[in-house]
Protein backbone atom coordinates (compact mmCIF):
# COMPACT_ATOMS: atom_id res chain seq x y z
CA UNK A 1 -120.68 13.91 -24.11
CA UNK A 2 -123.35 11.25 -23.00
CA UNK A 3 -125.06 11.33 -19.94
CA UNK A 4 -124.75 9.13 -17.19
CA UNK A 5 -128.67 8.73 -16.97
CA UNK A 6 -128.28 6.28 -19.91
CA UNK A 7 -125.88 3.97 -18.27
CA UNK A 8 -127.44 0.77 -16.37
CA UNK A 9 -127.30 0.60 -12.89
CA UNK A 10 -125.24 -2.17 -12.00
CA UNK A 11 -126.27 -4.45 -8.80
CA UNK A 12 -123.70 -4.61 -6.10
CA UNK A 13 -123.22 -8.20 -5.45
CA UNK A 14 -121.42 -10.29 -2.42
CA UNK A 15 -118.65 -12.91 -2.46
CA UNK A 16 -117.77 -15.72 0.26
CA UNK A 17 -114.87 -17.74 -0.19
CA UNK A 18 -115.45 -21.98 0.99
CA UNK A 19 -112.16 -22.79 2.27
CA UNK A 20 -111.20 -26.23 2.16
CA UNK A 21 -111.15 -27.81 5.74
CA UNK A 22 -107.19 -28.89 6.88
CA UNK A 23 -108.51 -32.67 8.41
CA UNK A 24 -111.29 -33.53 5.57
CA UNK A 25 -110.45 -31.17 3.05
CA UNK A 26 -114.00 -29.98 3.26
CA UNK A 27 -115.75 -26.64 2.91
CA UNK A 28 -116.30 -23.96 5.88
CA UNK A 29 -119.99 -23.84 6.58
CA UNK A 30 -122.50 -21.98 8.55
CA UNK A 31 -125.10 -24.00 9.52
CA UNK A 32 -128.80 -23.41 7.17
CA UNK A 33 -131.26 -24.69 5.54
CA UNK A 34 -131.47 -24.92 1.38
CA UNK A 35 -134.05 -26.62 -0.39
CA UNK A 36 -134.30 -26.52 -4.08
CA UNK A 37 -137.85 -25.25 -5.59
CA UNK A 38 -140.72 -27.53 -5.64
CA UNK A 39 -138.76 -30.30 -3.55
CA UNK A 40 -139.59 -32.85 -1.82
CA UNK A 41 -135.81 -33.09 -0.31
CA UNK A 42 -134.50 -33.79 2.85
CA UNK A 43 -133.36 -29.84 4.65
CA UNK A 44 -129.82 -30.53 5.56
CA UNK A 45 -127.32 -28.07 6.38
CA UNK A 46 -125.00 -25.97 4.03
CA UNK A 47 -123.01 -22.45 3.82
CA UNK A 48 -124.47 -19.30 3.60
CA UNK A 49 -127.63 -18.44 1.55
CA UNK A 50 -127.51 -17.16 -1.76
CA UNK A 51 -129.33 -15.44 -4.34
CA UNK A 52 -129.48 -15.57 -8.22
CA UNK A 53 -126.30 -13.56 -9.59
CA UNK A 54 -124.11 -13.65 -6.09
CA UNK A 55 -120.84 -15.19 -5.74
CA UNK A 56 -119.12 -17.32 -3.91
CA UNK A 57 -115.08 -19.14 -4.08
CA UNK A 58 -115.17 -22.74 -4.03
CA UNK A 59 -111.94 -24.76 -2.54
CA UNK A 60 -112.30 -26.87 -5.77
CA UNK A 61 -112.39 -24.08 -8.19
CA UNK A 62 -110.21 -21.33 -6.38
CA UNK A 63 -108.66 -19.76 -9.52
CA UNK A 64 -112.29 -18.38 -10.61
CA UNK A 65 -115.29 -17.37 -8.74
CA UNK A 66 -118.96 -18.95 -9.08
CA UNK A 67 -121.93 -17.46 -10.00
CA UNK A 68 -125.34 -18.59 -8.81
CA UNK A 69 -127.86 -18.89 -11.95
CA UNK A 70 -130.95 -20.35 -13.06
CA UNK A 71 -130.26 -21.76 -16.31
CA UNK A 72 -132.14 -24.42 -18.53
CA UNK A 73 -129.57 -26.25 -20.20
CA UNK A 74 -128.48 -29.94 -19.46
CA UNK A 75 -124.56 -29.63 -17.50
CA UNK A 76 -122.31 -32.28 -15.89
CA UNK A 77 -121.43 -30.99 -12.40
CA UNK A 78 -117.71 -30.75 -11.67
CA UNK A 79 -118.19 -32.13 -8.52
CA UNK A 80 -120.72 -35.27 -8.38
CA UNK A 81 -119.86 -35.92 -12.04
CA UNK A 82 -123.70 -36.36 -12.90
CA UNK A 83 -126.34 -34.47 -14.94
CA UNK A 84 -128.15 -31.29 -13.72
CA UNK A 85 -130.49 -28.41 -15.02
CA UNK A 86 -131.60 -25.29 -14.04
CA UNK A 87 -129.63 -24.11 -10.93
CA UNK A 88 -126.34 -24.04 -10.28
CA UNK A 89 -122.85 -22.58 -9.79
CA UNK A 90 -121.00 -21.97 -12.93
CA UNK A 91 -117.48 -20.34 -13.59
CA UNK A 92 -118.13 -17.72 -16.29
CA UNK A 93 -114.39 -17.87 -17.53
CA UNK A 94 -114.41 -21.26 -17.99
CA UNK A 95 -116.84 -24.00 -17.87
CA UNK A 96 -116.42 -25.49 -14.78
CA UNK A 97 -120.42 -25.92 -13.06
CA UNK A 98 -121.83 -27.46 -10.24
CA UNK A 99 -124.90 -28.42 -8.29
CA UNK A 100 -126.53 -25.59 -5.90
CA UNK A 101 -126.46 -28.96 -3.34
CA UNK A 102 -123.01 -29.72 -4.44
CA UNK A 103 -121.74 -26.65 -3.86
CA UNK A 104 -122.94 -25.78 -0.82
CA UNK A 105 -122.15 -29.87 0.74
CA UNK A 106 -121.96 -29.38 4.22
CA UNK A 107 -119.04 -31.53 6.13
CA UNK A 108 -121.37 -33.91 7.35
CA UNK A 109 -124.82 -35.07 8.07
CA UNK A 110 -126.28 -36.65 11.11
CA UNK A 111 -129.17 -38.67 11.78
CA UNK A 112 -130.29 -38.66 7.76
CA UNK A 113 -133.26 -41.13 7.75
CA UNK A 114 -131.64 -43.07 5.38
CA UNK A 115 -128.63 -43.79 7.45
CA UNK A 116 -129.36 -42.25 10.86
CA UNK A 117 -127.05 -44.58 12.75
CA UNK A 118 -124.13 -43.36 11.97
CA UNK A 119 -122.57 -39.82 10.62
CA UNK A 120 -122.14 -39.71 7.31
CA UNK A 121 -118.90 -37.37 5.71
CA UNK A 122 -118.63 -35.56 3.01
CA UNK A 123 -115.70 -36.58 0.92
CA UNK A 124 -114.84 -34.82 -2.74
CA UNK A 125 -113.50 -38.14 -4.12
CA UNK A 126 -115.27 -41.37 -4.36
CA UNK A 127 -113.41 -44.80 -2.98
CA UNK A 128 -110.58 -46.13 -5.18
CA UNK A 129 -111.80 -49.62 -5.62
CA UNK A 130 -110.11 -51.23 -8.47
CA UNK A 131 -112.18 -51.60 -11.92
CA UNK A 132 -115.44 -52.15 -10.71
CA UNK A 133 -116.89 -48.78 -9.33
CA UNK A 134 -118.20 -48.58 -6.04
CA UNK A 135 -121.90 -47.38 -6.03
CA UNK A 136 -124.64 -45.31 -4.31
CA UNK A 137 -126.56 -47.21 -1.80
CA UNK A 138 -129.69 -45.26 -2.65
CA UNK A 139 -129.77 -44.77 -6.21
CA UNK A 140 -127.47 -47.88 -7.18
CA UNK A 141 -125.16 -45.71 -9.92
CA UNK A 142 -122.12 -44.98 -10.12
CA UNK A 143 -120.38 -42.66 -7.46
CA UNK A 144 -117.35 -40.43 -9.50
CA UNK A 145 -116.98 -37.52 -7.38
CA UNK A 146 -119.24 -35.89 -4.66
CA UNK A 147 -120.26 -38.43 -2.22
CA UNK A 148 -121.71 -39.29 1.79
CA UNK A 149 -120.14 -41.77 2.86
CA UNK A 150 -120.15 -43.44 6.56
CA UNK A 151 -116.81 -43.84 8.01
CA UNK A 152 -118.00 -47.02 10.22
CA UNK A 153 -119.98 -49.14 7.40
CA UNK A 154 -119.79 -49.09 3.46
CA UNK A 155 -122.90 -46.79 3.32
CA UNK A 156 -122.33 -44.23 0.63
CA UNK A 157 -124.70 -41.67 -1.46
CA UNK A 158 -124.77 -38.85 -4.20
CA UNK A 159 -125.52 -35.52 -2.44
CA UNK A 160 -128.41 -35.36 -4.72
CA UNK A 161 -129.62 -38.80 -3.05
CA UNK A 162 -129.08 -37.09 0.59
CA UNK A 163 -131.40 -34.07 -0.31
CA UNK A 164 -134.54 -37.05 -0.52
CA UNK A 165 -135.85 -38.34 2.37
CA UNK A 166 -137.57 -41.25 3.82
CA UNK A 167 -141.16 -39.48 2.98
CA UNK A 168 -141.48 -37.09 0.05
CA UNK A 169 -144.77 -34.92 -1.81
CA UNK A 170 -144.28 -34.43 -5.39
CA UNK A 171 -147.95 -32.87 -6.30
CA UNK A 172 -147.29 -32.28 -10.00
CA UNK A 173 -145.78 -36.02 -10.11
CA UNK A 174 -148.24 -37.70 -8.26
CA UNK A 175 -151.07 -36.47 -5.78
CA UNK A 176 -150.32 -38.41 -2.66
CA UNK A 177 -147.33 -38.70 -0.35
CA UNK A 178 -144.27 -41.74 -1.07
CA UNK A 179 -142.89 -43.35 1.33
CA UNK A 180 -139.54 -45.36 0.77
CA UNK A 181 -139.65 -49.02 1.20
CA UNK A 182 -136.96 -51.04 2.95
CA UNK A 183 -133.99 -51.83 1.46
CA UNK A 184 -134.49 -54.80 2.32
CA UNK A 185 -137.38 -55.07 0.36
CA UNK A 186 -136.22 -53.61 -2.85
CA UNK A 187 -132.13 -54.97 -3.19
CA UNK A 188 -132.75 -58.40 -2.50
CA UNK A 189 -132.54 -60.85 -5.13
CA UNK A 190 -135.75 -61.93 -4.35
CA UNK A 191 -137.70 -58.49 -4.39
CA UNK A 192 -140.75 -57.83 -6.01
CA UNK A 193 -140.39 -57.89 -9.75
CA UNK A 194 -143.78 -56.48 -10.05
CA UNK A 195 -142.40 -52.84 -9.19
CA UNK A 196 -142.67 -50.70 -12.48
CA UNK A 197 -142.57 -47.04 -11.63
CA UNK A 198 -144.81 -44.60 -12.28
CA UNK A 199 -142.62 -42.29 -14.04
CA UNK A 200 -139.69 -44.43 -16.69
CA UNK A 201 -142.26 -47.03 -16.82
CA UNK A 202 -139.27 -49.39 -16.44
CA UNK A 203 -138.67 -52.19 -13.92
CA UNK A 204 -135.37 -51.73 -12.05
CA UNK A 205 -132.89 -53.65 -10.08
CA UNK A 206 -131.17 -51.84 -7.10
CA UNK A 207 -132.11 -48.80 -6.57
CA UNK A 208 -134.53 -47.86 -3.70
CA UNK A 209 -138.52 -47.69 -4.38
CA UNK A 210 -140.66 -45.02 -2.94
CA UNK A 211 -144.62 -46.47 -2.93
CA UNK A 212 -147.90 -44.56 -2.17
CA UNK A 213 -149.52 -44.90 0.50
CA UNK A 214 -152.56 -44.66 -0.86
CA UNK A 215 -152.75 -46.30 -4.27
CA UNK A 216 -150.11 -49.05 -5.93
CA UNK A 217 -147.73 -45.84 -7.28
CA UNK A 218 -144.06 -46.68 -7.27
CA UNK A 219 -141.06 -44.41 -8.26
CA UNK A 220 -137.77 -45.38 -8.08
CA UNK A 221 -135.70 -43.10 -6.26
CA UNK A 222 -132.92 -43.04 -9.27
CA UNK A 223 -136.11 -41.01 -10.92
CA UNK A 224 -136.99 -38.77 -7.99
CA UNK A 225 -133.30 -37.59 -8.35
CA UNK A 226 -134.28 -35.99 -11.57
CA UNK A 227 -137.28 -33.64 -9.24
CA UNK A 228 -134.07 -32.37 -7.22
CA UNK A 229 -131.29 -32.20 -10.17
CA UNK A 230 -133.83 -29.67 -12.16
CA UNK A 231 -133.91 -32.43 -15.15
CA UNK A 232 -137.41 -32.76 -14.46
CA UNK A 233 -138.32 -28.81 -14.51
CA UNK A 234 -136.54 -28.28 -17.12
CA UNK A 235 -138.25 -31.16 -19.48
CA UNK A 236 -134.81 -33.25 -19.90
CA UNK A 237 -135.75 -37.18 -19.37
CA UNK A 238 -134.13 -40.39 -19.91
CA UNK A 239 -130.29 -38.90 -19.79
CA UNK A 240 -127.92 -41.26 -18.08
CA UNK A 241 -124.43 -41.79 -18.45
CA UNK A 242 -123.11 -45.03 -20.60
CA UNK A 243 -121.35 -47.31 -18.30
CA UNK A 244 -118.40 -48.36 -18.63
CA UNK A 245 -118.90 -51.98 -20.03
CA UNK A 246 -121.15 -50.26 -22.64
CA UNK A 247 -118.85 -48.03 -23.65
CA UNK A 248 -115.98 -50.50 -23.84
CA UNK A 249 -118.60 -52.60 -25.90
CA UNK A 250 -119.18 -50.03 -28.28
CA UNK A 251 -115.64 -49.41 -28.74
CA UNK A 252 -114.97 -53.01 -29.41
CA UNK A 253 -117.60 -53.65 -31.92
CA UNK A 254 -116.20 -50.33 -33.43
CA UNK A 255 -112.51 -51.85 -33.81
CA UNK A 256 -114.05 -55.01 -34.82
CA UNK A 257 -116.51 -52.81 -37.93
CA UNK A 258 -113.36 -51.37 -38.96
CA UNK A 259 -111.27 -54.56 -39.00
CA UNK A 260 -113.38 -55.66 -41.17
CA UNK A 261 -114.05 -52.92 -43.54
CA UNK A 262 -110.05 -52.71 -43.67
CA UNK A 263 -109.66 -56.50 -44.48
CA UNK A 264 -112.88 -56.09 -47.43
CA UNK A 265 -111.20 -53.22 -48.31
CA UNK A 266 -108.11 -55.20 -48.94
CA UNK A 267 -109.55 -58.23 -50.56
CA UNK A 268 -111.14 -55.83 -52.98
CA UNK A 269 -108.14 -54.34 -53.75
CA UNK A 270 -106.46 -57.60 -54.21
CA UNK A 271 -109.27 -59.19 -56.32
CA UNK A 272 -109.21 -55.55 -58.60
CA UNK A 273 -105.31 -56.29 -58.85
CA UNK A 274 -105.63 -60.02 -59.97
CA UNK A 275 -108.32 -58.78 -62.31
CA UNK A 276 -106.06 -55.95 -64.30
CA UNK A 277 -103.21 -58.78 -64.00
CA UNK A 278 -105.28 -61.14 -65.90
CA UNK A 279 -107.00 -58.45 -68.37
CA UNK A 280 -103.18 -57.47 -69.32
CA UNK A 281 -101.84 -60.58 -69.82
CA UNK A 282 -104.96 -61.37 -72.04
CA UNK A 283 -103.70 -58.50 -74.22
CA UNK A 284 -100.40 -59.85 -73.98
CA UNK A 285 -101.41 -63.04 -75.56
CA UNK A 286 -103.81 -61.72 -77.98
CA UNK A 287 -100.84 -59.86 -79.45
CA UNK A 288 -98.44 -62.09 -79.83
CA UNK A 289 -100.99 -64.47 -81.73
CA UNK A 290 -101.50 -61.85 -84.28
C-alpha cells in the first residue's frame, strides 16, 4: 500500500464567475487596480485580483473556466482578436485565451487622458461598418473584437491601447519619460514625416507618437502596445496581422499562378499530343512507302 506522504499537495484554488451585464452585456466588476509587470500603463479599473493558477468564469467563455498563467508563447486573444505573450487567461479544455486586460475589461472608463471628455464603454463587438473596418484611434489598426468606444463621438480603442497613458517610463526601452504628442500633430496629412521611432525603425502613418522629453526619441504607440501585450518580454517582434487587402492580394496572385500553370500545363499537353500525332503518322507513311 503506498503512503500518502508521497502524494503532492495540491493548492486549493478560488473561482469567480464574470456575469455578463443585462443593458451592455458587460462583465460584473469590483472596482481595482491591475497593471501588468514592468508597465508603463494607464491603472484603470477591473474585477477582482488574481494570482497565477486561480480561476475565474468569463460571460464569453461560460462552458469552461479560465486559468490565469504566465506563459511564453505567441496567442491570439479570443476577445480583442490581436497578438499577446506571456500572461493571460486560457481555457485548458480547449484553446480559447485571452488578455489578463481583456479579461478583466471593466464596463467603462472615465476621464482616460486620451479621451477624458467623454465616458468611454466597453463593448465585446467592434462597429459593423460595411467592408472597410473601423479602426483604433490610438494605434490606427484594425478593431475585431474588444474595444472602448465613446457613445457621444466616434472615439474608439483596443483595451491594450487604454492601459497606455498620456505619459509613460519604459527604463529598459529608453531612459527618459514619453510623452504623447497631439493627435493633431501626428494624423494629419501634413505631420512630420521626420518621425522614425526608436524601436521598428520605421516611419508610420496614423498611429499616435510618444516623444522624449529630453532627447529627439520617438515611439509609436502601435509599438508601446507590444511593452503591455508581453510581445516585448517575451522577445516576439515584428508580428502583425495581414490585412485584408493583402490577403485578398495574395489570394489573387495565387489564382492567377495557378491559372497559369493550368493553361502551360495544357499547352504542353497539347503540343506533346500534336507531337506523337505527327511522329505516328510519320511511321504511317514510312510504311506504306516500303
Amino acid at each position: 500500500m503506498l503512503s500518502n506522504n508521497n502524494n503532492p499537495t495540491l493548492r486549493k484554488t478560488r473561482t469567480f464567475l464574470l456575469k455578463k451585464s443585462d443593458s451592455m452585456q458587460l462583465p460584473t466588476v469590483q472596482p481595482m487596480e491591475v497593471v501588468p509587470k514592468r508597465s508603463a500603463s494607464l491603472r484603470f479599473p477591473t474585477s477582482p485580483q488574481l494570482v497565477l493558477g486561480e480561476e475565474m468564469l468569463h460571460f464569453s467563455h461560460p462552458q469552461h473556466p479560465l486559468s490565469h498563467v504566465n506563459l511564453p508563447d505567441l496567442f491570439t486573444c479570443a476577445g480583442c482578436k490581436e497578438y499577446g505573450a506571456g500572461k493571460r487567461f486560457t481555457c485548458q479544455q480547449c484553446d480559447y485565451q485571452l488578455h489578463d486586460f481583456c479579461a478583466l475589461a471593466p464596463p467603462a472608463l472615465k476621464s482616460h487622458p486620451f479621451h477624458c471628455q467623454h465616458q468611454l464603454v466597453f463593448y465585446s463587438k467592434p462597429v459593423k461598418g460595411g467592408i472597410a473596418q473601423s479602426k483604433c484611434d490610438v494605434c490606427n489598426k484594425p478593431i475585431k473584437g474588444y474595444t472602448f468606444r465613446c457613445g457621444a463621438c466616434s472615439f474608439q480603442m483596443h483595451p491594450c491601447c487604454a492601459m497606455l497613458s498620456s505619459e509613460i517610463s519604459l527604463l529598459y526601452v529608453h531612459p527618459h519619460t514619453l510623452r504623447l504628442l497631439p493627435a493633431s500633430t501626428t494624423l494629419s496629412s501634413g505631420s512630420d514625416p521626420s518621425f522614425v521611432c526608436g524601436e521598428c525603425r520605421r516611419k508610420r502613418s496614423g498611429t499616435r507618437v510618444y516623444h522624449c522629453t529630453v532627447c529627439d526619441y520617438h515611439l509609436h504607440a502601435v509599438c508601446a502596445k507590444n511593452m503591455i501585450n508581453g510581445l516585448h518580454e517575451n522577445g516576439i517582434k515584428n508580428r502583425e496581422k495581414p490585412s485584408m487587402l493583402g490577403t485578398a492580394a495574395r489570394l489573387a496572385s495565387q489564382v492567377v499562378i495557378e491559372f497559369i500553370g493550368g493553361l502551360m500545363e495544357g499547352l504542353g499537353e497539347g503540343v506533346a499530343e500534336v507531337f506523337v500525332q505527327n511522329v505516328t503518322r510519320s511511321g504511317r507513311g514510312n510504311g506504306r512507302g516500303r
